[in-house]
C-alpha atoms as a PDB file:
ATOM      1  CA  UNK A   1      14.306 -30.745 -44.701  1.00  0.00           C
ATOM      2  CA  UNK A   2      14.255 -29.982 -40.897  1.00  0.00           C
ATOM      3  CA  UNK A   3      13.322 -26.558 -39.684  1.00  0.00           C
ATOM      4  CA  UNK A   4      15.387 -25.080 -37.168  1.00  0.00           C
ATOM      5  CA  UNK A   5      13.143 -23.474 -33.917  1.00  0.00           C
ATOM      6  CA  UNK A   6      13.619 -20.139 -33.914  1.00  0.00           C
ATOM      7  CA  UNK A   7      11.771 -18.065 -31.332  1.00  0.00           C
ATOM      8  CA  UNK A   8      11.784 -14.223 -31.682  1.00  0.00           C
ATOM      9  CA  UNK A   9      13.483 -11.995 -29.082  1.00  0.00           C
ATOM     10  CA  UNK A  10      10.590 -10.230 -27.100  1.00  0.00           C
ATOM     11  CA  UNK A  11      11.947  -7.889 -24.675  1.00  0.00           C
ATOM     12  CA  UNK A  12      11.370  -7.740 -20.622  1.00  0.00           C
ATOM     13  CA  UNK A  13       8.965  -4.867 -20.896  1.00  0.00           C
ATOM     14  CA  UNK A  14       6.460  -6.381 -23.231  1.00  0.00           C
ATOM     15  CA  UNK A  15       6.495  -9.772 -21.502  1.00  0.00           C
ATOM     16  CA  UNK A  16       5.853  -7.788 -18.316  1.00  0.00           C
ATOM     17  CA  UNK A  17       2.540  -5.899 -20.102  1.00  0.00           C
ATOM     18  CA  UNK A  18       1.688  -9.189 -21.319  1.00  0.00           C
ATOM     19  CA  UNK A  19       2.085 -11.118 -17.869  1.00  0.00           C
ATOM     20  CA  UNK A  20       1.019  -8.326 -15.820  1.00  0.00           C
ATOM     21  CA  UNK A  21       3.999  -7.808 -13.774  1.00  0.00           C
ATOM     22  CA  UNK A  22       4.913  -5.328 -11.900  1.00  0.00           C
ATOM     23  CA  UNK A  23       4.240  -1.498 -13.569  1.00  0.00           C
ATOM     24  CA  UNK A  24       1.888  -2.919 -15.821  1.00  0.00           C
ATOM     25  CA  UNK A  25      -0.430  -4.584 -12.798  1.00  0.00           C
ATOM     26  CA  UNK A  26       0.049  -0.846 -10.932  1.00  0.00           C
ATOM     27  CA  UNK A  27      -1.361   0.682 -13.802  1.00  0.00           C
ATOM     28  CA  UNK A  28      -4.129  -1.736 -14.346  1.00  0.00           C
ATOM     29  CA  UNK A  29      -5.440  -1.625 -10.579  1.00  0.00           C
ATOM     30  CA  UNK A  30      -4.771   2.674 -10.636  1.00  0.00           C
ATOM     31  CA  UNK A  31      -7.317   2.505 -14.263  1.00  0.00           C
ATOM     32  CA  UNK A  32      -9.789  -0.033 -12.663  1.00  0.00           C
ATOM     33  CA  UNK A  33     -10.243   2.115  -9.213  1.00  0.00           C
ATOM     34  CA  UNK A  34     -10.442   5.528 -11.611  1.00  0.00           C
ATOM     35  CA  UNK A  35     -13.192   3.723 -13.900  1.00  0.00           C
ATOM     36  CA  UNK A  36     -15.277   2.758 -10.544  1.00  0.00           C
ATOM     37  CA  UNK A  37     -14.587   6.125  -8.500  1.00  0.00           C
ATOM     38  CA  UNK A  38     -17.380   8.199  -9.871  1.00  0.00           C
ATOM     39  CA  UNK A  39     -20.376   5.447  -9.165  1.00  0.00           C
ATOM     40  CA  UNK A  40     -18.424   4.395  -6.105  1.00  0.00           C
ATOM     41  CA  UNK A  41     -18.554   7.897  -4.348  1.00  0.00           C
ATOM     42  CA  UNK A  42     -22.145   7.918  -5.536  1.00  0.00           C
ATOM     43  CA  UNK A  43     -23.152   4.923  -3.873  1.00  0.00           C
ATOM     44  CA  UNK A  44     -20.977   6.092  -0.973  1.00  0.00           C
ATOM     45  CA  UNK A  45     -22.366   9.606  -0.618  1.00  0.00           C
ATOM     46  CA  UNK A  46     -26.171   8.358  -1.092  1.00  0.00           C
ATOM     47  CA  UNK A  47     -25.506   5.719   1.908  1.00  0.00           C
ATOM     48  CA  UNK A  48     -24.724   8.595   3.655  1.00  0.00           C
ATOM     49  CA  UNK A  49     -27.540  10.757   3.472  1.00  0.00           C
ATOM     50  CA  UNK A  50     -29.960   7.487   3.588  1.00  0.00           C
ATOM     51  CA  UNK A  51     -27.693   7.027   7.147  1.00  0.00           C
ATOM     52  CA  UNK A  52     -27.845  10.456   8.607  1.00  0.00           C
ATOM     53  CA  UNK A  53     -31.163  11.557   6.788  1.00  0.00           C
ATOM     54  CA  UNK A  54     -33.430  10.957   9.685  1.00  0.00           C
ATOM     55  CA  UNK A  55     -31.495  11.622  12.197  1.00  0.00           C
ATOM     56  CA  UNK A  56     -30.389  15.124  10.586  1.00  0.00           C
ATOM     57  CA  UNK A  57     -33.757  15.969  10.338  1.00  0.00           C
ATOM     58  CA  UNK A  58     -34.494  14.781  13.698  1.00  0.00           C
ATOM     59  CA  UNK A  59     -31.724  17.193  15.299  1.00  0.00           C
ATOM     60  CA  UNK A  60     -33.141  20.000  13.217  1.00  0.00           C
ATOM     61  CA  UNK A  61     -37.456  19.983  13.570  1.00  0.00           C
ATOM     62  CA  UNK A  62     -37.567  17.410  16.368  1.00  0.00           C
ATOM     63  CA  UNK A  63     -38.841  14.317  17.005  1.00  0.00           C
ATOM     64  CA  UNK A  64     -42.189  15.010  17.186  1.00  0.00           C
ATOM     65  CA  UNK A  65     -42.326  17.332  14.538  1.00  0.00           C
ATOM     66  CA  UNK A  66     -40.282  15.739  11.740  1.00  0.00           C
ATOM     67  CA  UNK A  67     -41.888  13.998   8.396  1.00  0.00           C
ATOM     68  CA  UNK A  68     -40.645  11.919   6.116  1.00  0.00           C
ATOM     69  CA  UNK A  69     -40.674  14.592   3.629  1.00  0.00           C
ATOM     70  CA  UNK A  70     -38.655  16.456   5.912  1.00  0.00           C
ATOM     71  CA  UNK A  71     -35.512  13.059   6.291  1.00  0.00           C
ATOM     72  CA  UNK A  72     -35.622  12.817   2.616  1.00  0.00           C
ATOM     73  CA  UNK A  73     -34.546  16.616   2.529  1.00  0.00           C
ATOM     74  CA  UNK A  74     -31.815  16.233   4.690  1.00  0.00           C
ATOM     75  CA  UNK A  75     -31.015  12.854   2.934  1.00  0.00           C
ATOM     76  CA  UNK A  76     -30.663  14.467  -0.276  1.00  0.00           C
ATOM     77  CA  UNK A  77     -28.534  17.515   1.839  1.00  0.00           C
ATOM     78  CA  UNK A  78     -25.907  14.802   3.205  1.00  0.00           C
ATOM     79  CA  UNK A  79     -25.824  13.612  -0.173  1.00  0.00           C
ATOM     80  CA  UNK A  80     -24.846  16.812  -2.258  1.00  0.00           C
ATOM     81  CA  UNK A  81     -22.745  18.091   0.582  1.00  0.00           C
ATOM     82  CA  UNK A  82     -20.547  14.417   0.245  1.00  0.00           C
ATOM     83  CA  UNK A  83     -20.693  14.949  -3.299  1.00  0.00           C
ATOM     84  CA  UNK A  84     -19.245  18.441  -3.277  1.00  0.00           C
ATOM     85  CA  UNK A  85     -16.589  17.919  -1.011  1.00  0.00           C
ATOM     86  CA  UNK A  86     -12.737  16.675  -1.942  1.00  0.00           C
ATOM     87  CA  UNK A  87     -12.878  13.270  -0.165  1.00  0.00           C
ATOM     88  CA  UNK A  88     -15.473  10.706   0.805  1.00  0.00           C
ATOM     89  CA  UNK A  89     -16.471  10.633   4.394  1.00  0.00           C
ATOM     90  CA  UNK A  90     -14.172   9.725   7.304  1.00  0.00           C
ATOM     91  CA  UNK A  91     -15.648   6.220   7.533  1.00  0.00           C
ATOM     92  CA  UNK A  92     -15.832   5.141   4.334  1.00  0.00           C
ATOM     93  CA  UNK A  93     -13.438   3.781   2.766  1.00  0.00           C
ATOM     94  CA  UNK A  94     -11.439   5.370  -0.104  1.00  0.00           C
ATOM     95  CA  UNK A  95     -11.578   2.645  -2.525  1.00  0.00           C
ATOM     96  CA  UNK A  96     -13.643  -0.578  -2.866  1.00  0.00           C
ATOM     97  CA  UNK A  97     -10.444  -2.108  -3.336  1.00  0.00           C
END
């Protein structure tokens, strides 16, 4: 007895999920960036105050009066103020990818 091949209709929206065309690869990259945002603005916003730190502090006690205590203040003041506000700083870039 010979079986006939018979392949079952799948339609063009599954294949695309399966495939990863076009809405489905949109919605993959949108969930990736989401999942990554929060530790990415972290890492951003603590480069920032580990950038600026010293030279905040600098600008505000003076060079010759300034400690290290006194950068990682201001370090940790860039930081929460990044943290707190709606977007990442200017130079940053808005997504890691």
């Amino acid at each position: 007895m010979v079986k006939e091949n018979v392949m079952d209709v799948i339609s063009i929206s599954d294949l695309a999920l399966v495939v990863g065309g076009g809405t489905a690869w949109d919605s993959y990259v949108n969930s990736q960036r989401a999942k990554v945002a929060p530790s990415y603005r972290s890492v951003v916003c603590t480069a920032a105050g580990v950038k600026g730190g010293p030279e905040m502090a600098t600008q505000t006690y003076g060079a010759d009066r300034t400690t290290n205590a006194d950068k990682i203040r201001a370090a940790e003041t860039i930081k929460g103020v990044c943290l707190g506000g709606a977007r990442l700083p200017e130079a940053a870039p808005q997504s890691p990818f």
